[in-house]
N, C-alpha and C. Protein backbone atom coordinates (compact mmCIF):
# COMPACT_ATOMS: atom_id res chain seq x y z
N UNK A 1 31.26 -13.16 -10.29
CA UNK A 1 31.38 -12.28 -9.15
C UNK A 1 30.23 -11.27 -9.18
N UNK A 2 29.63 -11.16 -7.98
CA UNK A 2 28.44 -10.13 -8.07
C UNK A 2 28.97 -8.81 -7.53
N UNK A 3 28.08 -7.75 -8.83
CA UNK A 3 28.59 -6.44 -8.41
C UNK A 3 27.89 -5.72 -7.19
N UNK A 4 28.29 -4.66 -6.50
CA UNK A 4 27.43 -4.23 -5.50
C UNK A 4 25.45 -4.00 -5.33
N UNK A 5 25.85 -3.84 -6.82
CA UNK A 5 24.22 -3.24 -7.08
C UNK A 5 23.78 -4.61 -6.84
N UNK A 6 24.26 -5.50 -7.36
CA UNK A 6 23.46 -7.14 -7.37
C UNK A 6 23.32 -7.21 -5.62
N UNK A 7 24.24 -7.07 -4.97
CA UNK A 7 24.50 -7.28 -3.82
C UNK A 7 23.42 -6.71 -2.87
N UNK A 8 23.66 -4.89 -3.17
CA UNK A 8 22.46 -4.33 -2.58
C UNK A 8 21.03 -4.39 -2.87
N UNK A 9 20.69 -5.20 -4.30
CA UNK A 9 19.09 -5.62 -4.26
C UNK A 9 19.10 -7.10 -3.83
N UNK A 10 19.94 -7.66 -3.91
CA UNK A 10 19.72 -9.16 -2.81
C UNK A 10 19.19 -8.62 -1.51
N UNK A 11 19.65 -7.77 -0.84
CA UNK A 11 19.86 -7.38 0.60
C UNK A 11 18.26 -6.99 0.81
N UNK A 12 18.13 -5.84 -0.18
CA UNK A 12 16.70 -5.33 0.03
C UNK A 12 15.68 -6.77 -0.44
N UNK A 13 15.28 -7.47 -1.38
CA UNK A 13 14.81 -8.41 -1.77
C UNK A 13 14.75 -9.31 -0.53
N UNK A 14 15.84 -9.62 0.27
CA UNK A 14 15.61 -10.30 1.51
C UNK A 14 15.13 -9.73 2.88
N UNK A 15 15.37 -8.16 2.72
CA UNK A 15 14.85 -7.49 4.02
C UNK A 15 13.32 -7.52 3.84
N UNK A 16 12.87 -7.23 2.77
CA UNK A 16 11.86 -6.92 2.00
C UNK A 16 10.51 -8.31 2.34
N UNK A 17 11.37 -9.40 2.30
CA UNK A 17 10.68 -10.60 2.35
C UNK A 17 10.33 -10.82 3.58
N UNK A 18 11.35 -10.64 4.58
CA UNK A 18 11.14 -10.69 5.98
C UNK A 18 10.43 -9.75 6.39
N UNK A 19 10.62 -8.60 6.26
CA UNK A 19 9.28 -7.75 6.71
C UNK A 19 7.92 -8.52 6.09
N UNK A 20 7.49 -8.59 5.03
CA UNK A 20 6.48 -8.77 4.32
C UNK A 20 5.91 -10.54 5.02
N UNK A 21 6.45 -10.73 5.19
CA UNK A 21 6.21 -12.76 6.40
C UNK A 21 5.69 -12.26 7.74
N UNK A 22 5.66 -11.23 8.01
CA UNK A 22 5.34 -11.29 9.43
C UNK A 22 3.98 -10.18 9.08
N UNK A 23 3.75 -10.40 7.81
CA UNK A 23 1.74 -10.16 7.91
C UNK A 23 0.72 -10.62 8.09
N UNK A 24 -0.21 -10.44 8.83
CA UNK A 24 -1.23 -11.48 8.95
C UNK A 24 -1.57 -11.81 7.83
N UNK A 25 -2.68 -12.99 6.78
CA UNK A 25 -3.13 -13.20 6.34
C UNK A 25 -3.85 -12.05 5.19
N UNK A 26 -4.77 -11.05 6.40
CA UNK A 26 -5.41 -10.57 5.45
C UNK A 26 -4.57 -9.30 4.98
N UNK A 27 -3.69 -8.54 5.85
CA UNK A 27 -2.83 -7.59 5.41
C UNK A 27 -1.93 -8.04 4.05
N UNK A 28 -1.32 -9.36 4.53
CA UNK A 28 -1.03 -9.58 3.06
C UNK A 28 -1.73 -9.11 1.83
N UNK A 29 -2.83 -10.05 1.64
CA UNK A 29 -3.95 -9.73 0.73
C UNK A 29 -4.04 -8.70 0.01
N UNK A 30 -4.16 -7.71 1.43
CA UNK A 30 -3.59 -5.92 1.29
C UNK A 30 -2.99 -5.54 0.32
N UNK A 31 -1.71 -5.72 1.00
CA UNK A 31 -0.61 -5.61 0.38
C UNK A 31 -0.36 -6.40 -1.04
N UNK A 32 -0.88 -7.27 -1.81
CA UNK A 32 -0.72 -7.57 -2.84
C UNK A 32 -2.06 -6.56 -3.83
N UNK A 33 -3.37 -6.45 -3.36
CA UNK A 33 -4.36 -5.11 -3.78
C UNK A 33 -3.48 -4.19 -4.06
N UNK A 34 -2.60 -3.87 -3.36
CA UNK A 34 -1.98 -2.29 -2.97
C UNK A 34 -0.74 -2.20 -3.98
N UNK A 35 -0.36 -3.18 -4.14
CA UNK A 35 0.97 -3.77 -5.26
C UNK A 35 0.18 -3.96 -6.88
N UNK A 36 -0.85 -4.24 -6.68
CA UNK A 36 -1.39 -4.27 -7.98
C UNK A 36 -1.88 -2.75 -8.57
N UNK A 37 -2.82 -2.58 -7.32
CA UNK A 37 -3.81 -1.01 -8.18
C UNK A 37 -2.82 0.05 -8.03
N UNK A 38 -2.31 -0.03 -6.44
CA UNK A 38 -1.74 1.81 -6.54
C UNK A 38 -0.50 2.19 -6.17
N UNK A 39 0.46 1.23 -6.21
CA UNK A 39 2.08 1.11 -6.00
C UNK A 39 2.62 2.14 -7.48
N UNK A 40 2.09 2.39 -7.99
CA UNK A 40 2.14 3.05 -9.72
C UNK A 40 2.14 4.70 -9.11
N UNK A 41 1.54 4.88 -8.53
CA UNK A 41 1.38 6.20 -8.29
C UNK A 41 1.30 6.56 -6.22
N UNK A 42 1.29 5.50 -5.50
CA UNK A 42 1.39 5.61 -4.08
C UNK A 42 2.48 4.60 -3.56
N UNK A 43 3.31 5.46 -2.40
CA UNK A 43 4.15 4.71 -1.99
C UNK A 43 3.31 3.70 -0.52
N UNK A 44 3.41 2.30 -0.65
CA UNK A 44 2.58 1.57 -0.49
C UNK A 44 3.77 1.20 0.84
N UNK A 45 4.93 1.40 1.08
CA UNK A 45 5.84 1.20 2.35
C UNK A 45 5.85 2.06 3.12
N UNK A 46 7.07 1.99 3.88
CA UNK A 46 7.31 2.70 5.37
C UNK A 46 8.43 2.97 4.56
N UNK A 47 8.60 3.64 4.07
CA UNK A 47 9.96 5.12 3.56
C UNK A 47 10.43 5.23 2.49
N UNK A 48 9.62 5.02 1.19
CA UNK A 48 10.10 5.42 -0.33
C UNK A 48 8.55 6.50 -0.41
N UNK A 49 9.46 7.41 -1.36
CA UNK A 49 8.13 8.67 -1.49
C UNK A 49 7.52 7.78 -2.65
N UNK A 50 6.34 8.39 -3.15
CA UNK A 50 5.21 7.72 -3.83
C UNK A 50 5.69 8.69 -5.30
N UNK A 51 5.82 7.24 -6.18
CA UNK A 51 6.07 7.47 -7.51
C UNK A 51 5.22 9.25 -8.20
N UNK A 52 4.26 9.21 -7.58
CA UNK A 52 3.70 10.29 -8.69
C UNK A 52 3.45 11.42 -7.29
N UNK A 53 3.95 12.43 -7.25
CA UNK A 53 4.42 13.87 -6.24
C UNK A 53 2.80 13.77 -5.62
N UNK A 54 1.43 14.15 -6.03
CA UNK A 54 0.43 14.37 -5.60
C UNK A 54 -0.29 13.27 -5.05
N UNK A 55 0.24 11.90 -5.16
CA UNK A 55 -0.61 10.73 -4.25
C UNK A 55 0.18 10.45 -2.82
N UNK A 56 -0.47 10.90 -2.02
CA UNK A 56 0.04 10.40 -0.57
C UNK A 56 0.73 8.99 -0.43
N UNK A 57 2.04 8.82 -0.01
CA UNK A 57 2.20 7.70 0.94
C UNK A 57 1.72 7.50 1.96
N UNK A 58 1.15 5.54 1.60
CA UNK A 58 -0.18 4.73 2.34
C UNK A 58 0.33 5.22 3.75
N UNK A 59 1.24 4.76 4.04
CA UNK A 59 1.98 4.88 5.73
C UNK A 59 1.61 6.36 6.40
N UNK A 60 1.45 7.65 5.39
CA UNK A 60 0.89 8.88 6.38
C UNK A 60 -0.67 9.13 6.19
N UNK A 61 -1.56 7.97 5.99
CA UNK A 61 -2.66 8.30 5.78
C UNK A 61 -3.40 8.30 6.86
N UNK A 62 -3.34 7.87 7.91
CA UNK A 62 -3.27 7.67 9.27
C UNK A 62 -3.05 9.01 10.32
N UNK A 63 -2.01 9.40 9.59
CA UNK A 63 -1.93 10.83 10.53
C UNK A 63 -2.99 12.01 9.61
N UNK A 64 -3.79 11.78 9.08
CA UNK A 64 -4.48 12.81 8.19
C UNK A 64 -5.55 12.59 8.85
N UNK A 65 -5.94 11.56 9.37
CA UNK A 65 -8.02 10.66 9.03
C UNK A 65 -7.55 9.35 9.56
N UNK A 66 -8.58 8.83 10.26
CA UNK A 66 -8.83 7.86 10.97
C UNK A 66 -8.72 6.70 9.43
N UNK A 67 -8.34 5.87 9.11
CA UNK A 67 -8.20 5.58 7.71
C UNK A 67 -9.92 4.42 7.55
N UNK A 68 -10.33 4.56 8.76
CA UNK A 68 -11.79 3.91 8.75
C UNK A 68 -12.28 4.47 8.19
N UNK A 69 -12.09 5.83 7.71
CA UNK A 69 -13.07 6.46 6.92
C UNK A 69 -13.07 6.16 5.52
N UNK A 70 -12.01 5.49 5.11
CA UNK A 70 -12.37 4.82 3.68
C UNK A 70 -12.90 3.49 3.61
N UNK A 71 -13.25 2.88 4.51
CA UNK A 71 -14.11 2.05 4.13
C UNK A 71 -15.58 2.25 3.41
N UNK A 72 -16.26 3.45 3.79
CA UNK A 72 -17.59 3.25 3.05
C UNK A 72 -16.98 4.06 1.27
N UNK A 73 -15.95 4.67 1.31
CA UNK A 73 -15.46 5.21 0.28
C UNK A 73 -15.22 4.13 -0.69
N UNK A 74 -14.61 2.88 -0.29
CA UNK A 74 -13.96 1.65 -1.36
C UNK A 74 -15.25 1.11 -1.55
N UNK A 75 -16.09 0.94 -0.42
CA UNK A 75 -17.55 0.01 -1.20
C UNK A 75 -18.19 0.93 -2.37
N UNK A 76 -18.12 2.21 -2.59
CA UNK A 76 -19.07 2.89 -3.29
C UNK A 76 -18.80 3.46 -4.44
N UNK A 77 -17.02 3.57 -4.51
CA UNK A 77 -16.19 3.85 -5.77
C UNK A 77 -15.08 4.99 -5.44
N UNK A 78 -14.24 4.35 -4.69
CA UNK A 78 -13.03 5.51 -4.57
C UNK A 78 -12.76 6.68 -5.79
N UNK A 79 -13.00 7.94 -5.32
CA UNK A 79 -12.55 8.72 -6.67
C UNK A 79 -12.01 9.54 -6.00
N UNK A 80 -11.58 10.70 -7.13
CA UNK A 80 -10.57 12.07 -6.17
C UNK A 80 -11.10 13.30 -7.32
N UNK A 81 -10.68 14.22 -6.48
CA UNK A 81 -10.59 15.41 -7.66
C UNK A 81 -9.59 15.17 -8.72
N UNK A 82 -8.89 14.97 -8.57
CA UNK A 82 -8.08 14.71 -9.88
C UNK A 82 -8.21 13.89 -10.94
N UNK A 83 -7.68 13.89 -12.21
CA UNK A 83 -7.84 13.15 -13.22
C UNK A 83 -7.23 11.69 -12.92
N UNK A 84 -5.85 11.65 -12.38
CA UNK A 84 -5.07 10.40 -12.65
C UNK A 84 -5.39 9.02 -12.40
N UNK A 85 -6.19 9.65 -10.86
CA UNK A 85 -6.83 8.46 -9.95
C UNK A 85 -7.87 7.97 -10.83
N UNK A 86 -7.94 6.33 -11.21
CA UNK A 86 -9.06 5.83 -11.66
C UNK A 86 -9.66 5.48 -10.03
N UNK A 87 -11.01 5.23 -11.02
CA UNK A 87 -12.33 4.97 -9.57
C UNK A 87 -12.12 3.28 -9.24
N UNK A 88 -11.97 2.94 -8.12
CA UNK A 88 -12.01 1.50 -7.74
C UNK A 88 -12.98 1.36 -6.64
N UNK A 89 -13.78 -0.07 -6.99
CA UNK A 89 -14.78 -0.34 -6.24
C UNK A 89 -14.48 -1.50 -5.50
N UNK A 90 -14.47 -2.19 -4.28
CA UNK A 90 -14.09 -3.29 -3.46
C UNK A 90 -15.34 -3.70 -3.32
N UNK A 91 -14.68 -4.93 -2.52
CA UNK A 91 -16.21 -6.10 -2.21
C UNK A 91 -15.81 -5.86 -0.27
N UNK A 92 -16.57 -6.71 0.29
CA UNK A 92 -16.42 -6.33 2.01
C UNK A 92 -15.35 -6.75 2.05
N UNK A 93 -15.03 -8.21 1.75
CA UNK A 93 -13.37 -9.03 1.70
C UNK A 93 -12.20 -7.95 1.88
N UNK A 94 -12.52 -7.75 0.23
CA UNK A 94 -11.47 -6.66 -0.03
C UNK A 94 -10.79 -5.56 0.74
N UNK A 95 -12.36 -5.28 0.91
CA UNK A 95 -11.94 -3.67 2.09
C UNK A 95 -11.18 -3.81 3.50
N UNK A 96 -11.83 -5.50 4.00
CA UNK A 96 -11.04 -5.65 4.94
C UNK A 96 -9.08 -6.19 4.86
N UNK A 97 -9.37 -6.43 3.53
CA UNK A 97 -7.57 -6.91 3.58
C UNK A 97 -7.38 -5.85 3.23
N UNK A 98 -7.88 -4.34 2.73
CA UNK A 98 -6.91 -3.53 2.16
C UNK A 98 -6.47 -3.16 3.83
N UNK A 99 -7.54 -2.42 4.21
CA UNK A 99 -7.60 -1.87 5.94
C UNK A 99 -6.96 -2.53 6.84
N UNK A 100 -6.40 -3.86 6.80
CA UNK A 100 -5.97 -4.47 7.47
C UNK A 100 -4.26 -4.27 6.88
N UNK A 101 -4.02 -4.13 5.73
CA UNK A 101 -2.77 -3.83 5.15
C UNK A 101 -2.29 -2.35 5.31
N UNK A 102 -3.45 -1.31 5.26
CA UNK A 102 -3.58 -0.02 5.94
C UNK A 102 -2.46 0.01 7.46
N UNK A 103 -4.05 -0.31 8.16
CA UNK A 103 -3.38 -0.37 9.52
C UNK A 103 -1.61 -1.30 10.00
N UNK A 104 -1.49 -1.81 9.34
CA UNK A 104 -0.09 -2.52 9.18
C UNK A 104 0.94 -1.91 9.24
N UNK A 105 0.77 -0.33 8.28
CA UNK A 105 1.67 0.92 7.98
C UNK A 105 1.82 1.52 9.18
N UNK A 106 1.18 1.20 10.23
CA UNK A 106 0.75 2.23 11.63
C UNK A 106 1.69 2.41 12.13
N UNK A 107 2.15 0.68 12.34
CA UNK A 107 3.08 0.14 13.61
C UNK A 107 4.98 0.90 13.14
């Protein structure tokens, strides 16, 4: 017999999947970049706060800055004032599945 908790991460695990199927190609892509480097410290969805208090969730980056403006930022070495953030460098590919996984958060 499954207990609720089993119950309620089936539920999310399947909502989760269905949202995540109806990405294009390269947003996917995105979204697996975004699951690898910065899901650790940024909330990379539409409504869980971001593991570590001082990294923005991806989804309000949009209302800050046109998020085009990190494109010449990922070709050249994303950094921050802060310590935590390591520096990551993309290829054009890249930048376009992250931006495309970006803009995804919009809708």
């Amino acid at each position: 017999m499954r207990t609720t908790w089993q119950l309620l991460f089936t539920a999310l695990l399947v909502t989760s999947a269905a949202a995540q199927s109806g990405l294009e190609p390269a947003a996917q892509r995105g979204l697996t970049m975004a699951r690898t480097l910065c899901a650790r410290c940024h909330s990379i969805d539409k409504v869980s706060p971001s593991p570590l208090a001082i990294a923005p969730p991806f989804r309000t980056l949009h209302l800050k800055y046109p998020v085009e403006n990190l494109e010449e930022a990922m070709a050249e070495g994303i950094s921050t004032g802060h310590p935590t953030m390591p520096e990551f460098r993309f290829d054009p590919a890249q930048i376009n599945d992250f931006m495309a996984f970006l803009k995804s958060l919009e809708r």
